[in-house]
N, C-alpha and C. Protein backbone atom coordinates (compact mmCIF):
# COMPACT_ATOMS: atom_id res chain seq x y z
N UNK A 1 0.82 -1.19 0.00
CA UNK A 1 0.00 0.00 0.00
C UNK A 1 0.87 1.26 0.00
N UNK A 2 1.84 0.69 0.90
CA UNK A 2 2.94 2.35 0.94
C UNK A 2 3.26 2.92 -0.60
N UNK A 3 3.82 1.72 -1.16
CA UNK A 3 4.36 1.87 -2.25
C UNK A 3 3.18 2.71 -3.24
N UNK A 4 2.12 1.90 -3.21
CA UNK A 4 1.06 2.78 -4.02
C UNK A 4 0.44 4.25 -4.19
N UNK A 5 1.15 4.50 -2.67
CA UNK A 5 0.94 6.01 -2.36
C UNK A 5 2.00 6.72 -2.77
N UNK A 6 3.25 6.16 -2.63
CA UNK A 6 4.69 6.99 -3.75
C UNK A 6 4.51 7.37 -4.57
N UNK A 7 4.06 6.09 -5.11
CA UNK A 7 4.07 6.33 -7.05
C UNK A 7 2.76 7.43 -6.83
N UNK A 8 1.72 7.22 -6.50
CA UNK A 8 0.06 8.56 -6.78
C UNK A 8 1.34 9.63 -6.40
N UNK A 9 1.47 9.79 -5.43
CA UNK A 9 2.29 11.39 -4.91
C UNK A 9 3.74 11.66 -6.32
N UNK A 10 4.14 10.89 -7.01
CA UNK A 10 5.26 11.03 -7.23
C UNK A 10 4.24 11.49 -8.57
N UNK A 11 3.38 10.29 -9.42
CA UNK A 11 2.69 10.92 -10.33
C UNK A 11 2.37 12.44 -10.83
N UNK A 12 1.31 12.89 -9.64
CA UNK A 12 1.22 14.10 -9.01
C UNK A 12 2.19 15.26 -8.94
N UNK A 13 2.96 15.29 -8.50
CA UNK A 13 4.17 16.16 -8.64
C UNK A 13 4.94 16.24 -10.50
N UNK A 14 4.93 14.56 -10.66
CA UNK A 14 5.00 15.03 -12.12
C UNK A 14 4.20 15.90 -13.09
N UNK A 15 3.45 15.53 -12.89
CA UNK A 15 1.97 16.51 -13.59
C UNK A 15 1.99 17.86 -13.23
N UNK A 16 1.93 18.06 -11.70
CA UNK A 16 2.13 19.71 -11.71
C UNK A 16 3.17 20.59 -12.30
N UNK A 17 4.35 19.68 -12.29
CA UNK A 17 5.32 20.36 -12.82
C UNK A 17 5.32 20.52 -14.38
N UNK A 18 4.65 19.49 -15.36
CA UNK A 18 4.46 19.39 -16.76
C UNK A 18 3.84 20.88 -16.86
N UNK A 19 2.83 20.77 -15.61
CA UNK A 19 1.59 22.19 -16.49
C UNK A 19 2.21 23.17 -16.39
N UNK A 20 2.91 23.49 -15.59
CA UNK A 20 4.02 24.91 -15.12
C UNK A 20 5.27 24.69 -16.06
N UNK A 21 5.67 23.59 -16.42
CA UNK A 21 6.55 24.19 -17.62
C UNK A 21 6.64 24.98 -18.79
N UNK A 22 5.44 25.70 -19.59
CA UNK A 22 5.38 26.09 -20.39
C UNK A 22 6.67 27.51 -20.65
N UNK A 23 7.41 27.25 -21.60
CA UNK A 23 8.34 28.54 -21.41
C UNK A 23 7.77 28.98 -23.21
N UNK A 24 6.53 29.39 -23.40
CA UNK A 24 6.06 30.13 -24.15
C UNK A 24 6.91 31.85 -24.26
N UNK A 25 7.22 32.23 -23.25
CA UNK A 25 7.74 33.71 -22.55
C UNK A 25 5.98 34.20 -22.26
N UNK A 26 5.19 34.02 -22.68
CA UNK A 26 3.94 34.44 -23.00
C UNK A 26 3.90 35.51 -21.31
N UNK A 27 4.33 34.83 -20.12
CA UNK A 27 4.18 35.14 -19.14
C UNK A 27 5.21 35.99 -18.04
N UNK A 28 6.13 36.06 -18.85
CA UNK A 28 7.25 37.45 -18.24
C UNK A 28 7.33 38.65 -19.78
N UNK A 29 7.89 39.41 -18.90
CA UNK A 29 8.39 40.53 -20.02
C UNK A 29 9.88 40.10 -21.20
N UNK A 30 10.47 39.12 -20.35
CA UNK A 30 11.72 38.84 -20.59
C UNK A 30 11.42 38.27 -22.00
N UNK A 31 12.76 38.76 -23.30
CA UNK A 31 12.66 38.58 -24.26
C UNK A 31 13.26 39.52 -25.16
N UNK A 32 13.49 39.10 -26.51
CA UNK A 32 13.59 40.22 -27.41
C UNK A 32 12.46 40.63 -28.24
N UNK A 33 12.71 42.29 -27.84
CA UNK A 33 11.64 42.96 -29.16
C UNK A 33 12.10 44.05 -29.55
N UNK A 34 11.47 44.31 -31.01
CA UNK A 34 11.39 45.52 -31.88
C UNK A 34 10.55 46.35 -31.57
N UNK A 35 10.95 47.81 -31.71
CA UNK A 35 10.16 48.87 -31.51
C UNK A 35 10.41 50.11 -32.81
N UNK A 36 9.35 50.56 -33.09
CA UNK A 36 8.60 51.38 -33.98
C UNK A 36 8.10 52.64 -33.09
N UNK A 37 8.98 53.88 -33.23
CA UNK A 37 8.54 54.97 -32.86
C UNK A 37 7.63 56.23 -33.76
N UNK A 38 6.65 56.64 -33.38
CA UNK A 38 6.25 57.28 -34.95
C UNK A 38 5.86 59.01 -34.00
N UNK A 39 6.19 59.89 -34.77
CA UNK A 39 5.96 61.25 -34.64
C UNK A 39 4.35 61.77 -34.06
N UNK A 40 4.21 62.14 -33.31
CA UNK A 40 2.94 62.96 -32.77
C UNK A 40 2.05 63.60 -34.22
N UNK A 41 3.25 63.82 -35.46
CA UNK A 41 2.34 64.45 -35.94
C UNK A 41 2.04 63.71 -37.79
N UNK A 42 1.67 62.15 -36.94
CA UNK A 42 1.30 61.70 -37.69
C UNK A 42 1.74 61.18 -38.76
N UNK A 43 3.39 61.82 -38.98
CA UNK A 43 4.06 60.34 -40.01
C UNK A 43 3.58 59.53 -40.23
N UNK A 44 3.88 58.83 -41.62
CA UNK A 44 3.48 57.23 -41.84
C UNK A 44 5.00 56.22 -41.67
N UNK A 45 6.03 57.24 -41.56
CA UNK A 45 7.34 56.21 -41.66
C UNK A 45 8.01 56.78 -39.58
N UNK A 46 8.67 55.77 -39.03
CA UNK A 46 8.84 56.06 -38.36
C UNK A 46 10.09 56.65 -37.72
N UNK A 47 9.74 57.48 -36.80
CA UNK A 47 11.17 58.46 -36.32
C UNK A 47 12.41 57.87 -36.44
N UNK A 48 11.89 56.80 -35.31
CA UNK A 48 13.16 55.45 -34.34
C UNK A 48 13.22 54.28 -34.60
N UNK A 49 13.56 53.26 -35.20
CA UNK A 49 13.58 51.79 -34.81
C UNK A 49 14.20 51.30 -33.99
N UNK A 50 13.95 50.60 -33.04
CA UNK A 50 15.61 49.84 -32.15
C UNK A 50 14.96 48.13 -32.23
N UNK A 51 15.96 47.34 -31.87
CA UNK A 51 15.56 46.41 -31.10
C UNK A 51 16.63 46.23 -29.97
N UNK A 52 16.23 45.07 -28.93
CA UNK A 52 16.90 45.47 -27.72
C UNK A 52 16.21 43.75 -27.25
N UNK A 53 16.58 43.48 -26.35
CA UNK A 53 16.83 42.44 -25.14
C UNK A 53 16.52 42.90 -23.64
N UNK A 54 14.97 42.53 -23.15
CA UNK A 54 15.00 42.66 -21.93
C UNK A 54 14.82 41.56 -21.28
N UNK A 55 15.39 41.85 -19.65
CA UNK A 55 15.17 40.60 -18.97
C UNK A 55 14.52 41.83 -17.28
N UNK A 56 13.45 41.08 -16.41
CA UNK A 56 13.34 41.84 -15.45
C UNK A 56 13.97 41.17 -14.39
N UNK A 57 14.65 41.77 -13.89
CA UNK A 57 15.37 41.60 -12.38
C UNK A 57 14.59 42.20 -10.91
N UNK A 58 15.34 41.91 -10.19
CA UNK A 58 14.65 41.85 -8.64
C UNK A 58 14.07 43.22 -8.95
N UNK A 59 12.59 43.65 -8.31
CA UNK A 59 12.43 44.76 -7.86
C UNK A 59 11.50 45.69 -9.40
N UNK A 60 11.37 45.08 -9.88
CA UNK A 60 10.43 45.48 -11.57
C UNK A 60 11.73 46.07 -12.06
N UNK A 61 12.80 45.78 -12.06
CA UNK A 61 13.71 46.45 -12.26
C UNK A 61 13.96 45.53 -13.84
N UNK A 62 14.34 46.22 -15.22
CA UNK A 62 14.91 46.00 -15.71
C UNK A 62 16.15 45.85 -16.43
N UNK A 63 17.18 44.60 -17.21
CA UNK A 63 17.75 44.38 -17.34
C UNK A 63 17.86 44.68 -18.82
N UNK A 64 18.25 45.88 -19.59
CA UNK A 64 18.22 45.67 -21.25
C UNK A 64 19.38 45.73 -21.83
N UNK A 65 19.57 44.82 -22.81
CA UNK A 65 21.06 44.76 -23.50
C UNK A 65 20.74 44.76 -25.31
N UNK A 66 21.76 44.56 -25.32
CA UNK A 66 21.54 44.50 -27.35
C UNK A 66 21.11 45.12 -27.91
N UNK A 67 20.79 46.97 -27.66
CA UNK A 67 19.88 48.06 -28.16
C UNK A 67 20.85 48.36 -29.07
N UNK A 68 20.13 48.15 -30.52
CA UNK A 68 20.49 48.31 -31.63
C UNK A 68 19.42 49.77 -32.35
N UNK A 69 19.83 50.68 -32.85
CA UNK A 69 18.97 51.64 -33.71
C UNK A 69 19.14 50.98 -34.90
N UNK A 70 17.82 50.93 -35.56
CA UNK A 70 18.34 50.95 -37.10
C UNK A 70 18.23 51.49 -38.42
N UNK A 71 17.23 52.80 -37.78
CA UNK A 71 17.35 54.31 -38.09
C UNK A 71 18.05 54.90 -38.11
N UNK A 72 18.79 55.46 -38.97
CA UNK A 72 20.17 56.32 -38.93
C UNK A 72 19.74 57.67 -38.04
N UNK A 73 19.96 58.26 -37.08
CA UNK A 73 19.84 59.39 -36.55
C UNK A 73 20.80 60.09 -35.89
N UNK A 74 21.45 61.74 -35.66
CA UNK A 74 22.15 62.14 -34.49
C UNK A 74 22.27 61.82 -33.92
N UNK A 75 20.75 61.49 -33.05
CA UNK A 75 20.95 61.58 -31.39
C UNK A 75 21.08 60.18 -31.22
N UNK A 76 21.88 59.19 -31.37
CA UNK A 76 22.32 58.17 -30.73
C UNK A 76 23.40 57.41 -31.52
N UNK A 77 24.03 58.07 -32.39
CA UNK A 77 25.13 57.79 -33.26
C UNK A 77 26.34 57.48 -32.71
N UNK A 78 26.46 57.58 -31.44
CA UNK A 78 27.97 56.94 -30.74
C UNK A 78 27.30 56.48 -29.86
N UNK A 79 25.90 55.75 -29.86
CA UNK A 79 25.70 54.58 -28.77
C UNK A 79 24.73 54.92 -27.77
N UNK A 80 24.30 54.19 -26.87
CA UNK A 80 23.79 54.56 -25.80
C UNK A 80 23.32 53.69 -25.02
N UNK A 81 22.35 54.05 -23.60
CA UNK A 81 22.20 53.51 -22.75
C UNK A 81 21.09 53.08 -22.50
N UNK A 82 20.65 51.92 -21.72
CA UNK A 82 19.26 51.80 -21.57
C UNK A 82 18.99 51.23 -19.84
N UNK A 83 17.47 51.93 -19.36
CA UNK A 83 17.50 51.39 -18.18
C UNK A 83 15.94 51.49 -18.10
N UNK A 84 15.51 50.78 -17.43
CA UNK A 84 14.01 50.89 -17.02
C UNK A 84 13.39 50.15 -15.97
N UNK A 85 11.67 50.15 -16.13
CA UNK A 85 11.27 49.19 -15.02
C UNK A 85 10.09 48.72 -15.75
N UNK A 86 9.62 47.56 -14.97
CA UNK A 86 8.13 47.25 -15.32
C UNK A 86 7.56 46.72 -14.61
N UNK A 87 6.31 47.21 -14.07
CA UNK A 87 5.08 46.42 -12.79
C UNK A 87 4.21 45.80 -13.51
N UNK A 88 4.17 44.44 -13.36
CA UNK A 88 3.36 43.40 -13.63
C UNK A 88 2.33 43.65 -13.28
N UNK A 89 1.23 43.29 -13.52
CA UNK A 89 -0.30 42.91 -13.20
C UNK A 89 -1.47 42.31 -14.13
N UNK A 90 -2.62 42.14 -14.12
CA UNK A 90 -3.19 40.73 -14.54
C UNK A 90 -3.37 39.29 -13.94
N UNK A 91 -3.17 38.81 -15.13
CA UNK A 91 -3.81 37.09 -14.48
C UNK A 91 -1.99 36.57 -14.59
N UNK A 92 -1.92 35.51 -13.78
CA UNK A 92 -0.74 34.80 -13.95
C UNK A 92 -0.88 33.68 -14.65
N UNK A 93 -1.61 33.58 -15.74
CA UNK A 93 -2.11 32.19 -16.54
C UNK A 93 -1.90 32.44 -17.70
N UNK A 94 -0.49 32.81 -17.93
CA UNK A 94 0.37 32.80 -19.28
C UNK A 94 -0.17 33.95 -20.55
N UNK A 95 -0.48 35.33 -19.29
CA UNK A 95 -0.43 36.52 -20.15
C UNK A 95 -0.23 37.13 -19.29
N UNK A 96 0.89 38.13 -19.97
CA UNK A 96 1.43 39.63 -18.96
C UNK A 96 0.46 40.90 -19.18
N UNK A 97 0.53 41.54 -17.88
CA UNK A 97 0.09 42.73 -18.57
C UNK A 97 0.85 44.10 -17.37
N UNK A 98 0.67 44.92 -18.02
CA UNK A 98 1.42 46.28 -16.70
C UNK A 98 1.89 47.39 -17.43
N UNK A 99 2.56 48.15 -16.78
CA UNK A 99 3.33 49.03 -17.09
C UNK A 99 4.93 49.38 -17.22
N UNK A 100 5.21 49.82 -18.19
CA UNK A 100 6.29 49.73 -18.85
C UNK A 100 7.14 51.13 -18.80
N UNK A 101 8.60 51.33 -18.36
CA UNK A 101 9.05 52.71 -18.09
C UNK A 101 10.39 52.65 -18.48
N UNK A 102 10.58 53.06 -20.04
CA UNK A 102 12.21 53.11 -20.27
C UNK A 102 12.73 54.73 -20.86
N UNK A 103 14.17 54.53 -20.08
CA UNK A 103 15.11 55.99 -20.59
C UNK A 103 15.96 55.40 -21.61
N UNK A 104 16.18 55.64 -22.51
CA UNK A 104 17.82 55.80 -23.65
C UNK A 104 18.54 57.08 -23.84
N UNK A 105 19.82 57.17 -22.76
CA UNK A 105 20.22 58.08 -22.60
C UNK A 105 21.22 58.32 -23.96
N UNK A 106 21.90 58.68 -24.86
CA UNK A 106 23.10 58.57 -25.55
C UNK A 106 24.00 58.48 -25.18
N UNK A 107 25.31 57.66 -25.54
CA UNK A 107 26.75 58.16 -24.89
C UNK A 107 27.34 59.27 -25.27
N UNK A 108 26.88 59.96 -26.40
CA UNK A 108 27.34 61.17 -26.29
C UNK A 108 26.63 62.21 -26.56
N UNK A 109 26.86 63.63 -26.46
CA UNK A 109 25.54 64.34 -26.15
C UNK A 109 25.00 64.05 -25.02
N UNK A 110 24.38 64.91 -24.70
CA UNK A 110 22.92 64.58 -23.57
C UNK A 110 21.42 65.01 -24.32
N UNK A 111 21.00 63.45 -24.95
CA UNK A 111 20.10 63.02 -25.77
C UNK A 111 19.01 62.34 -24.53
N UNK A 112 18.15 62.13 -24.20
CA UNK A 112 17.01 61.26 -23.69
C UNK A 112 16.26 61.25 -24.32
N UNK A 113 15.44 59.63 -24.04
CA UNK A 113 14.89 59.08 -24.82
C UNK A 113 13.68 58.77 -23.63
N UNK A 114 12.65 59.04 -23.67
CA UNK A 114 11.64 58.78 -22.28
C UNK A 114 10.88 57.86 -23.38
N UNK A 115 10.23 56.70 -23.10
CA UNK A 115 9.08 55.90 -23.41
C UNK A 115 8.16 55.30 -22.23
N UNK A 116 6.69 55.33 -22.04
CA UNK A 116 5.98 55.19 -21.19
C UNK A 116 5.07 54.32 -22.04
N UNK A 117 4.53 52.76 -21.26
CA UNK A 117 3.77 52.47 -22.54
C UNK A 117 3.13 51.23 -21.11
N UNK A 118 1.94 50.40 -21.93
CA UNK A 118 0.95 49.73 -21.36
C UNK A 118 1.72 48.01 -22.54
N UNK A 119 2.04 47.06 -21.26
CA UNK A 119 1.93 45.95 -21.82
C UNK A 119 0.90 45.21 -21.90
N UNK A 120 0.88 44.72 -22.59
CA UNK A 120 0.04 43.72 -23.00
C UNK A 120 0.20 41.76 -23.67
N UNK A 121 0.49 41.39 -22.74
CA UNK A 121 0.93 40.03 -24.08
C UNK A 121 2.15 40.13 -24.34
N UNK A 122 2.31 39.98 -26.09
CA UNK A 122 3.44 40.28 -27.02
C UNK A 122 3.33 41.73 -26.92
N UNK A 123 2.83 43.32 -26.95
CA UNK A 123 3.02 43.56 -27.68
C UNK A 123 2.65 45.11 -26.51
N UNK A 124 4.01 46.01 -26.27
CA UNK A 124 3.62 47.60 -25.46
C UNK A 124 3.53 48.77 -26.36
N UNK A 125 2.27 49.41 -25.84
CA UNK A 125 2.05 50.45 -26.71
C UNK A 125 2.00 51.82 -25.70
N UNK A 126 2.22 53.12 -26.51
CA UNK A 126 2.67 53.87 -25.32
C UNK A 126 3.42 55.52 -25.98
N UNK A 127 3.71 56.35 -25.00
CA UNK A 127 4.19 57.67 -25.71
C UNK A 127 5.63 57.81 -25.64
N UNK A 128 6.41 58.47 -26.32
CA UNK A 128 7.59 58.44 -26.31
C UNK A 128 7.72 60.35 -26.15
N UNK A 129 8.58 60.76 -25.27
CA UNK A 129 9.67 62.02 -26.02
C UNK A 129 10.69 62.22 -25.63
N UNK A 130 11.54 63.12 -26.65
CA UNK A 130 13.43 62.84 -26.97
C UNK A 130 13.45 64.71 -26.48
N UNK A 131 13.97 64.61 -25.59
CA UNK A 131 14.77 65.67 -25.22
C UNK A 131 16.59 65.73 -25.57
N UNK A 132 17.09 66.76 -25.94
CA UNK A 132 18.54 66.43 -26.00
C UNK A 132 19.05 68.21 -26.70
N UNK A 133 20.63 67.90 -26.60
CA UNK A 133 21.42 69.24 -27.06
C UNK A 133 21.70 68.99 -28.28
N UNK A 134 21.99 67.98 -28.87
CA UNK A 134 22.06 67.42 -30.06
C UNK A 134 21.10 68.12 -31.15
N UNK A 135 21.19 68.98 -32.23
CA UNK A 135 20.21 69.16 -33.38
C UNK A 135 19.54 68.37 -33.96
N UNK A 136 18.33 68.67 -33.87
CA UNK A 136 17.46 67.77 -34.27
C UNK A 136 16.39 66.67 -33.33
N UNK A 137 17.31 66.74 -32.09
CA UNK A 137 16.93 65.83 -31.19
C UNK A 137 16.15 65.99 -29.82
N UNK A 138 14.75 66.25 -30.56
CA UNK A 138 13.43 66.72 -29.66
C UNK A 138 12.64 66.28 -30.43
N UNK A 139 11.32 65.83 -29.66
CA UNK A 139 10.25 65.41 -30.21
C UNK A 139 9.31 64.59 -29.17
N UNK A 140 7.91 64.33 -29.84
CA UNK A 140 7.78 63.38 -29.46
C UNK A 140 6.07 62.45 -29.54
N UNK A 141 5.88 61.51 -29.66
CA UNK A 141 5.10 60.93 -30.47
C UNK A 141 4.30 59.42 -29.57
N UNK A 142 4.01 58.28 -30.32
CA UNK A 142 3.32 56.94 -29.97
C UNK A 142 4.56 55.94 -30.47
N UNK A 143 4.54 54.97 -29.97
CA UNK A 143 5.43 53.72 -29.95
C UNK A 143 4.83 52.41 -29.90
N UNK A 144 4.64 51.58 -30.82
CA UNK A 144 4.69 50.22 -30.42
C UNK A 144 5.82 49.75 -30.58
N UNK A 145 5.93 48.29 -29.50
CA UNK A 145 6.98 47.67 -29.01
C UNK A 145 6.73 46.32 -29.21
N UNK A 146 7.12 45.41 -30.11
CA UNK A 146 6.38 44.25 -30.27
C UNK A 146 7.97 43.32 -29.68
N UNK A 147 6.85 41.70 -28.92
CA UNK A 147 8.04 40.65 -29.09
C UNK A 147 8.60 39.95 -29.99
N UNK A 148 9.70 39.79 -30.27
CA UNK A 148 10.29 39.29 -32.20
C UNK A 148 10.40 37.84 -31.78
């Protein structure tokens, strides 16, 4: 009888763990995505492209690496920085949802890049504006942020 109760309990534990494996990402922020910045005043082509690599760390704190532009522009032509956060909320049944808060500072110049946006799923949508000393480099507009 003992034995019969191992194996049910051991069963059991297997199974819970099957259903919780899903690594869809469907359910963290963590991932790579592309983003599409477009002008307040209605462009059809957009300001900014980047893509980038986030991961969230302790504290909604995010982790972003691999920020690539691929818009030729001034204000971030020798590089730059990225830092942000994001507060989760929703269901925990393999969809994210919250709020989203990133700076891209430049390495040279003092360029900022403010984006404020609502996740959803795959896919944050949200306002962007570029303050900076750099010519040219002010503005500011809507952003989607999709996962690639």
């Amino acid at each position: 009888m003992r034995k019969i109760w191992t194996f049910l309990v051991l069963g059991i534990a297997l199974l819970l763990a099957a259903c919780g494996g899903d690594n869809n990402n469907n359910g963290s922020i963590n991932g790579n995505w592309t983003a599409a910045l477009m002008s307040s005043n209605n462009n059809s082509s957009p300001v900014f492209d980047f893509s980038l690599t986030l991961a969230q760390v302790s504290g909604g704190n995010l982790n972003i690496t691999n920020l690539n532009f691929t818009t030729a522009s001034p204000c971030f032509a020798g590089g730059a920085n990225a830092t942000g956060g994001f507060s989760l909320s929703g269901n925990f049944a393999g969809s994210i949802s919250g709020a989203l808060q990133m700076n891209i500072q430049s390495a040279t110049g003092n360029n900022l890049l403010g984006l404020q946006g609502t996740v959803k799923n795959n896919t944050v949508t949200g306002t962007w504006t570029l303050t900076g000393t750099t010519s040219g480099c002010t503005g500011s507009g809507t952003f989607t942020m999709n996962r690639s």
